[in-house]
PDB file of N, CA and C in Angstrom:
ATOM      1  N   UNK A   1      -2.097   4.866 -29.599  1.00  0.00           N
ATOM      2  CA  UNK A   1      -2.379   5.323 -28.252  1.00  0.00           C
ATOM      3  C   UNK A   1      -1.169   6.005 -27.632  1.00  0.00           C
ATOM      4  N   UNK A   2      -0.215   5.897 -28.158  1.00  0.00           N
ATOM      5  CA  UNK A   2       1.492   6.020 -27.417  1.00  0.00           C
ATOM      6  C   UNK A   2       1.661   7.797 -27.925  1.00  0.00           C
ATOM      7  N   UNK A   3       0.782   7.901 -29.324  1.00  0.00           N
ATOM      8  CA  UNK A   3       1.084   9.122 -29.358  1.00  0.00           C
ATOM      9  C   UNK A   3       0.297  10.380 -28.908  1.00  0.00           C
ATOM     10  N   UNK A   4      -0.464  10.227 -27.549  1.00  0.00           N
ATOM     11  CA  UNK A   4      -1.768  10.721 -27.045  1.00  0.00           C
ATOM     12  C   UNK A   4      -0.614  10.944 -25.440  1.00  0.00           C
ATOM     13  N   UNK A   5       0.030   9.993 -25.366  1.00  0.00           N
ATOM     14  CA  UNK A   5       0.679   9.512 -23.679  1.00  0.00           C
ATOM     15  C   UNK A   5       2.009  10.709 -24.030  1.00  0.00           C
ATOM     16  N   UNK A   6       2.623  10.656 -25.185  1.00  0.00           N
ATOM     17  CA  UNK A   6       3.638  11.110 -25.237  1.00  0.00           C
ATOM     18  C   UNK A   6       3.665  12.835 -24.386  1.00  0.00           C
ATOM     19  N   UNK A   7       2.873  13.660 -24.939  1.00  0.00           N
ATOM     20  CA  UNK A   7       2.896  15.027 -24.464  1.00  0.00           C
ATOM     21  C   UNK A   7       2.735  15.118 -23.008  1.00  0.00           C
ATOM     22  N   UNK A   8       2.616  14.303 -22.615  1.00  0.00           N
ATOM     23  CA  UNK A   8       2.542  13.981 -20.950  1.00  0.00           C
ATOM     24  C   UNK A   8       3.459  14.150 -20.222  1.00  0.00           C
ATOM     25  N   UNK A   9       4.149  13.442 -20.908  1.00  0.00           N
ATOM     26  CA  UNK A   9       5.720  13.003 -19.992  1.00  0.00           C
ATOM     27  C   UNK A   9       6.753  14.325 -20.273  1.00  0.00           C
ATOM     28  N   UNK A  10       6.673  15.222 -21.092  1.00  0.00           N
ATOM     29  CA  UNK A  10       6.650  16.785 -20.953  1.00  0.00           C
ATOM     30  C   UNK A  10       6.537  17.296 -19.637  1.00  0.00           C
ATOM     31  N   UNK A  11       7.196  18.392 -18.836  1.00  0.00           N
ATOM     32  CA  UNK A  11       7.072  18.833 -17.832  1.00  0.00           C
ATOM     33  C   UNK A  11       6.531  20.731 -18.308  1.00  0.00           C
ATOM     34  N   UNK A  12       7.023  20.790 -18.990  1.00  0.00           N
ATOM     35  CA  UNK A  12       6.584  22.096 -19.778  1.00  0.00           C
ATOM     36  C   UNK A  12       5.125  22.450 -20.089  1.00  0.00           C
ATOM     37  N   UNK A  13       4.212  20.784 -20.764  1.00  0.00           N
ATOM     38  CA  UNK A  13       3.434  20.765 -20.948  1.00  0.00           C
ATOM     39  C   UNK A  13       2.143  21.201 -19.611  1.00  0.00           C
ATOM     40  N   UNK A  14       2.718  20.106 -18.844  1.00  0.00           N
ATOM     41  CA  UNK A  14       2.128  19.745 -17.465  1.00  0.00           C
ATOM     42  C   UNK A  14       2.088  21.643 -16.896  1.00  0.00           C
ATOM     43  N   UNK A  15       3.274  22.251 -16.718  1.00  0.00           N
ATOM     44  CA  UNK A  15       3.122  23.792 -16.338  1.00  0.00           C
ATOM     45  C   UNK A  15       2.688  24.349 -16.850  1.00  0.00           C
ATOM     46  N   UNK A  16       2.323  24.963 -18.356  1.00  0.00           N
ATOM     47  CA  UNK A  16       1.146  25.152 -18.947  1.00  0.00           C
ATOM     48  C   UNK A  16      -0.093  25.268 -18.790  1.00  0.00           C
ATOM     49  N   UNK A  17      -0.463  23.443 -18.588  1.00  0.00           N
ATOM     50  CA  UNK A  17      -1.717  23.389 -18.428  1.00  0.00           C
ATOM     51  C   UNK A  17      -2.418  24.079 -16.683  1.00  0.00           C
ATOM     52  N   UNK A  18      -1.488  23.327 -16.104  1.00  0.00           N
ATOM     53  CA  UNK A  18      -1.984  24.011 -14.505  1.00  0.00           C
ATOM     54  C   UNK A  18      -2.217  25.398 -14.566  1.00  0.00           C
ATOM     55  N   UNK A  19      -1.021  26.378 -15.234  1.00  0.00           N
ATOM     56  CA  UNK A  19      -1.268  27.659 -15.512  1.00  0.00           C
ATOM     57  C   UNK A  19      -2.507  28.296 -16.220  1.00  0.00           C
ATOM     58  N   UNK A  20      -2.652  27.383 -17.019  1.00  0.00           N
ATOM     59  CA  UNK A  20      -3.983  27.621 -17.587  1.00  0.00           C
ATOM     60  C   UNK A  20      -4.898  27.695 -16.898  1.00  0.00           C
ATOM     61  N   UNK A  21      -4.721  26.425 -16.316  1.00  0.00           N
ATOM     62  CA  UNK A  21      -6.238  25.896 -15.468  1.00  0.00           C
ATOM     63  C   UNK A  21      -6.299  27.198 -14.736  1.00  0.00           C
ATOM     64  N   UNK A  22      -5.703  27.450 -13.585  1.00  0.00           N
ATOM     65  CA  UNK A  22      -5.589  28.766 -12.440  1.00  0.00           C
ATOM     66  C   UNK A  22      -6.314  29.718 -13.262  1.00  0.00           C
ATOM     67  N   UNK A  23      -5.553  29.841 -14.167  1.00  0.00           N
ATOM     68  CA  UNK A  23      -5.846  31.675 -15.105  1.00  0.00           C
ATOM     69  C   UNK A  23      -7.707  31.353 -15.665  1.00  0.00           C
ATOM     70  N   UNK A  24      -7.999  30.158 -15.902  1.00  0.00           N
ATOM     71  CA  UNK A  24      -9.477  30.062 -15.795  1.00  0.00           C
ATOM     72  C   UNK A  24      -9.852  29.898 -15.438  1.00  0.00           C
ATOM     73  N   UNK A  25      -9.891  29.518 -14.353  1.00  0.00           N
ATOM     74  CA  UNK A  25     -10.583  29.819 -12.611  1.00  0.00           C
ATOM     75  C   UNK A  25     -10.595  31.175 -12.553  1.00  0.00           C
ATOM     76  N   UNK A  26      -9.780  31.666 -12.034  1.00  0.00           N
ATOM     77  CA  UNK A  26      -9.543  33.421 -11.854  1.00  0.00           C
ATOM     78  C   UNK A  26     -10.557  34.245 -12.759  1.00  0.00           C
ATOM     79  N   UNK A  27     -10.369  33.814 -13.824  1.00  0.00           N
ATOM     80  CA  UNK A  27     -10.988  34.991 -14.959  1.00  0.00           C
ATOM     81  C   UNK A  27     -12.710  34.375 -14.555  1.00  0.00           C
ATOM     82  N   UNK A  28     -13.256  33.158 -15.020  1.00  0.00           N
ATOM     83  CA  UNK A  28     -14.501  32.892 -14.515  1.00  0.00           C
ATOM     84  C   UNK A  28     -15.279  33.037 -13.328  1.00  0.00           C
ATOM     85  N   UNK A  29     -14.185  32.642 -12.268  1.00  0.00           N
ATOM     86  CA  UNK A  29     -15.282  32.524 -10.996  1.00  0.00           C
ATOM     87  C   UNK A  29     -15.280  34.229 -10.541  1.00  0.00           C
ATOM     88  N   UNK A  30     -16.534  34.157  -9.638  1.00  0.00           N
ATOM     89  CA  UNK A  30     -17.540  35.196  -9.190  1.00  0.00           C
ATOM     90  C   UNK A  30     -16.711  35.568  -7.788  1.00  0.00           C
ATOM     91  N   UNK A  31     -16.942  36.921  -7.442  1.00  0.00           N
ATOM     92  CA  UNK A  31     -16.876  37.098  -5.986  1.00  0.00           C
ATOM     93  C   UNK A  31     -17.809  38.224  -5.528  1.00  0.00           C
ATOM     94  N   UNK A  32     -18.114  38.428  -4.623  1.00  0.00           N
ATOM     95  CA  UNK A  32     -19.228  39.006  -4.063  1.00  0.00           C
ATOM     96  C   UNK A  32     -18.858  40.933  -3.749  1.00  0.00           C
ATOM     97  N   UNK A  33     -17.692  40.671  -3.201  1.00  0.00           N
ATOM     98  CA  UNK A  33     -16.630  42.519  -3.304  1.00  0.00           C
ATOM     99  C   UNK A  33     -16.227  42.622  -4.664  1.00  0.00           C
ATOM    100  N   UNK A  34     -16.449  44.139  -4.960  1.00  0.00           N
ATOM    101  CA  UNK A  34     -15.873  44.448  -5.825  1.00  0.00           C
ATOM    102  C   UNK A  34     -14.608  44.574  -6.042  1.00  0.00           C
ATOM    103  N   UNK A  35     -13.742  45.106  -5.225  1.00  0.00           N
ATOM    104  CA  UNK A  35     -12.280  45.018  -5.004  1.00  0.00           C
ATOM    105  C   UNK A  35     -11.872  43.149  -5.357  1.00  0.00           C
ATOM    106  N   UNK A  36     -12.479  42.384  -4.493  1.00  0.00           N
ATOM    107  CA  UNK A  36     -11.867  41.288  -4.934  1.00  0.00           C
ATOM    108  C   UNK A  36     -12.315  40.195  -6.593  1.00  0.00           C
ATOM    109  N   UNK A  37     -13.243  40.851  -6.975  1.00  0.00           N
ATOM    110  CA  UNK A  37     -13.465  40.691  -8.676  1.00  0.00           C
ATOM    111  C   UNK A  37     -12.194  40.839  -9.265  1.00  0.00           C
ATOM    112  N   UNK A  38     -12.492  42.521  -9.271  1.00  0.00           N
ATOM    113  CA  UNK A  38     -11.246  43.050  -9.793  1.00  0.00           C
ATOM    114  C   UNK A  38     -10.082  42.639  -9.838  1.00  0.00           C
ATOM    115  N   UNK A  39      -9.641  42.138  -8.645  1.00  0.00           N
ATOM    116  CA  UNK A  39      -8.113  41.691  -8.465  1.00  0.00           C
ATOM    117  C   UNK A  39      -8.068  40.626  -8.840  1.00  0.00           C
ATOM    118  N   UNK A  40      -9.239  39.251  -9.051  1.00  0.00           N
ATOM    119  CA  UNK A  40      -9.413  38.022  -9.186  1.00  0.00           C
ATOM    120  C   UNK A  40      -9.237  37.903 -10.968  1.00  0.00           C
ATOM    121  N   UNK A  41     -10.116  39.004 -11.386  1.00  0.00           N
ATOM    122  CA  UNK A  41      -9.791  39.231 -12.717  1.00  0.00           C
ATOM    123  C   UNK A  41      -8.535  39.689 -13.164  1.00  0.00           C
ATOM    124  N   UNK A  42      -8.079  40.436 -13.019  1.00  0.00           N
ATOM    125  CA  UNK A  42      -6.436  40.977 -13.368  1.00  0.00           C
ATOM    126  C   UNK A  42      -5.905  39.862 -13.257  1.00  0.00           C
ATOM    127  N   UNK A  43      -5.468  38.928 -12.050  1.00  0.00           N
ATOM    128  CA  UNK A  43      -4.895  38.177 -11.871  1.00  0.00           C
ATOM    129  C   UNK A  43      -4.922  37.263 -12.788  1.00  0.00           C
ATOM    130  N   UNK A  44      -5.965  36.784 -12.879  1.00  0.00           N
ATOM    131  CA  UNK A  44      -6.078  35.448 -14.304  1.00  0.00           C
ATOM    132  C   UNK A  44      -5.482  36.172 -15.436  1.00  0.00           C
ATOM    133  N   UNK A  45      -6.072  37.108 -15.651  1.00  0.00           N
ATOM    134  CA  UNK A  45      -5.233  37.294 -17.113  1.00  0.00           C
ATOM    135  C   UNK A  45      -3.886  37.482 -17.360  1.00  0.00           C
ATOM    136  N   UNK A  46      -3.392  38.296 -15.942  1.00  0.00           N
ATOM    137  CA  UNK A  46      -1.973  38.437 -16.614  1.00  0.00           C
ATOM    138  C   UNK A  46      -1.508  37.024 -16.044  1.00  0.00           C
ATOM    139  N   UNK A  47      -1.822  35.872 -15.330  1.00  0.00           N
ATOM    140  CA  UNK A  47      -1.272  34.476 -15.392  1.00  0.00           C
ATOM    141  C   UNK A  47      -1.796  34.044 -16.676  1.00  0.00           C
ATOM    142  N   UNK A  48      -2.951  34.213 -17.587  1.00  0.00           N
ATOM    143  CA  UNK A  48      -3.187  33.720 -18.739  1.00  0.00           C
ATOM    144  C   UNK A  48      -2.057  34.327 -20.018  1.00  0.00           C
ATOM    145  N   UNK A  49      -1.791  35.489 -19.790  1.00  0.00           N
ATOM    146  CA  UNK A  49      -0.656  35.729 -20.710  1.00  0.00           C
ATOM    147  C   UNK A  49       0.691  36.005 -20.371  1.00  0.00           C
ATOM    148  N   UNK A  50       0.846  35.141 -18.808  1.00  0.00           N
ATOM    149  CA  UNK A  50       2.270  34.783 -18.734  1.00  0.00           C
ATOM    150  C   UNK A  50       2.230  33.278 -18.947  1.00  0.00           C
ATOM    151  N   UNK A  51       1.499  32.511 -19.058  1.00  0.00           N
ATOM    152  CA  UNK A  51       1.171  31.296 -19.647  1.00  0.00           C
ATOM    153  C   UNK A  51       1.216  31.235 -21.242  1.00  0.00           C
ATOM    154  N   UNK A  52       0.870  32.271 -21.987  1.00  0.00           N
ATOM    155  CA  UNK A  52       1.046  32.309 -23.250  1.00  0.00           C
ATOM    156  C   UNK A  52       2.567  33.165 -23.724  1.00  0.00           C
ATOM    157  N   UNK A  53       2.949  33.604 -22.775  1.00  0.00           N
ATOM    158  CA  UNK A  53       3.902  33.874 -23.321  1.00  0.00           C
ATOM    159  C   UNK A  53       5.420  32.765 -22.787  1.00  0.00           C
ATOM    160  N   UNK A  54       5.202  32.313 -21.687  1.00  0.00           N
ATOM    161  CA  UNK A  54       6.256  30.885 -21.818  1.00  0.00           C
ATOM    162  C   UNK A  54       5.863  30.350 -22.557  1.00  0.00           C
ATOM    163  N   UNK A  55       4.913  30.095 -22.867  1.00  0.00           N
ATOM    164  CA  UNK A  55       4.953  28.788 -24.245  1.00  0.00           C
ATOM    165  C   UNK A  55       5.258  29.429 -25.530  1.00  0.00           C
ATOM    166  N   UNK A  56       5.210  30.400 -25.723  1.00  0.00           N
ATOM    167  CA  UNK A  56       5.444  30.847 -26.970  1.00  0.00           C
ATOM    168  C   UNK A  56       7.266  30.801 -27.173  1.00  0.00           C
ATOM    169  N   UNK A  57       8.011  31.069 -25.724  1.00  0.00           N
ATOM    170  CA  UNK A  57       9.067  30.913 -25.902  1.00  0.00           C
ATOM    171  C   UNK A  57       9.648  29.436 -26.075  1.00  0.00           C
ATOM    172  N   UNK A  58       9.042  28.526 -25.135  1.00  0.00           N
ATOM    173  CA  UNK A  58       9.351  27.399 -24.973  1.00  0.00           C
ATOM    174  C   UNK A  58       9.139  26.808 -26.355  1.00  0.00           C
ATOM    175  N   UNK A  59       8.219  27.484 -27.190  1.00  0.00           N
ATOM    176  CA  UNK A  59       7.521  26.888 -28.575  1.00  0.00           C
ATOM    177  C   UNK A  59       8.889  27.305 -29.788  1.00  0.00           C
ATOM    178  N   UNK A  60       9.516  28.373 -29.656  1.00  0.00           N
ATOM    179  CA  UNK A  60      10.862  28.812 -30.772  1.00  0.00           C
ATOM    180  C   UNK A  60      11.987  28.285 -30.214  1.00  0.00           C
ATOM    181  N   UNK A  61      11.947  27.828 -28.514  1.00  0.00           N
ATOM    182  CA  UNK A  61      13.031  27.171 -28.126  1.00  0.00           C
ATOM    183  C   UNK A  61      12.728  25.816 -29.341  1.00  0.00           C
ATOM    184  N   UNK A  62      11.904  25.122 -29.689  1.00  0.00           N
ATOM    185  CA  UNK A  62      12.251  23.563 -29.759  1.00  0.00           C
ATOM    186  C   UNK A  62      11.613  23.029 -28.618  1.00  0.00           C
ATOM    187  N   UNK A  63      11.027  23.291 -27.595  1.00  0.00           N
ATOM    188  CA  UNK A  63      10.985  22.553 -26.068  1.00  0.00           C
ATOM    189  C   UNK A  63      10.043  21.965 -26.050  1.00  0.00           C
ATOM    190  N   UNK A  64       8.637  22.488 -26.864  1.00  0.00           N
ATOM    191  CA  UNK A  64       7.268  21.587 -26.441  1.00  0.00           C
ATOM    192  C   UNK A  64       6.963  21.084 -27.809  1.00  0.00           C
ATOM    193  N   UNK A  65       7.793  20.675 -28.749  1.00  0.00           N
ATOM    194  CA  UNK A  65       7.643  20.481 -30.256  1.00  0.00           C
ATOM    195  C   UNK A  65       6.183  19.145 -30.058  1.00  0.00           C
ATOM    196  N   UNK A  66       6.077  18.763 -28.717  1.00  0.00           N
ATOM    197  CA  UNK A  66       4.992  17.204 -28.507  1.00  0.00           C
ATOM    198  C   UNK A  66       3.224  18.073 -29.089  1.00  0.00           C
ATOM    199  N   UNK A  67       3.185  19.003 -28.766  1.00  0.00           N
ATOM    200  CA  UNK A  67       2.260  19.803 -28.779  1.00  0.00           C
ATOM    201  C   UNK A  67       2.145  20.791 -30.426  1.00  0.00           C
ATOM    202  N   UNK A  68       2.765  20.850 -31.094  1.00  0.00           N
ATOM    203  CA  UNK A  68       2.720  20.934 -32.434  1.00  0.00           C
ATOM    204  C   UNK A  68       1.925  19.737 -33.352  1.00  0.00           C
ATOM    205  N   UNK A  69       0.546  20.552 -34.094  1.00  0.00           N
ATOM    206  CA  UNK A  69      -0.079  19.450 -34.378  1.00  0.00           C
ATOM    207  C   UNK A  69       0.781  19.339 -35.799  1.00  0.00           C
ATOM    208  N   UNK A  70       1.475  19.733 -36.483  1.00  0.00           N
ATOM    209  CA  UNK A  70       2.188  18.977 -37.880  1.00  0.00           C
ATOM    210  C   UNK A  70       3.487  18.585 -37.663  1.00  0.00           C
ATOM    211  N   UNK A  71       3.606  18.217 -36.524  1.00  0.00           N
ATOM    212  CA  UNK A  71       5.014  17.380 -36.348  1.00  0.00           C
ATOM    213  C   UNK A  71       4.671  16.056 -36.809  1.00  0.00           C
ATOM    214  N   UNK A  72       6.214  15.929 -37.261  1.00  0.00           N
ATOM    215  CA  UNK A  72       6.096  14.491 -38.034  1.00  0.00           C
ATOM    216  C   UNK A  72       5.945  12.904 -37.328  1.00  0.00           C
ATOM    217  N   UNK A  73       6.343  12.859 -35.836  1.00  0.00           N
ATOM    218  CA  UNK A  73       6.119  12.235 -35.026  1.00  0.00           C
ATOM    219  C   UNK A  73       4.543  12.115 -34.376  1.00  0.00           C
ATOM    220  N   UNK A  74       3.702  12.855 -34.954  1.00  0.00           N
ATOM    221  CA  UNK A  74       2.687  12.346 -34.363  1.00  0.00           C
ATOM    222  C   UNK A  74       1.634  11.333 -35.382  1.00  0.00           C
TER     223      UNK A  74
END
């Protein structure tokens, strides 16, 4: 169970995920103006691939190694 809790206590992880979450809100939900689609859409994505791209750094740093599924610690 300890190794489910561990990626938690990560703060990297935790920013990630919120980032995520936002960027799929944005990209899914509906709006009624077209102007504000548009902008609702742009927005998620480029937070969805500034979300993929900190982690990708944070991922060659060493920083979120909790989140690597063939680490030897899990």
């Amino acid at each position: 169970m300890k190794k489910y809790i561990i990626p938690l206590l990560n703060w990297r992880v935790l920013v990630l995920a919120a980032l995520a979450l936002v960027a799929f809100v944005l990209v899914v939900g509906e709006a009624e103006d077209i102007t504000v689609l548009l902008l609702t859409k742009a927005t998620g994505f480029a937070m969805g691939y500034a979300c993929f791209r900190l982690g990708s750094h944070w991922d060659k740093a060493g920083l979120i190694d909790e989140l690597n599924v063939y680490s030897e610690n899990v």
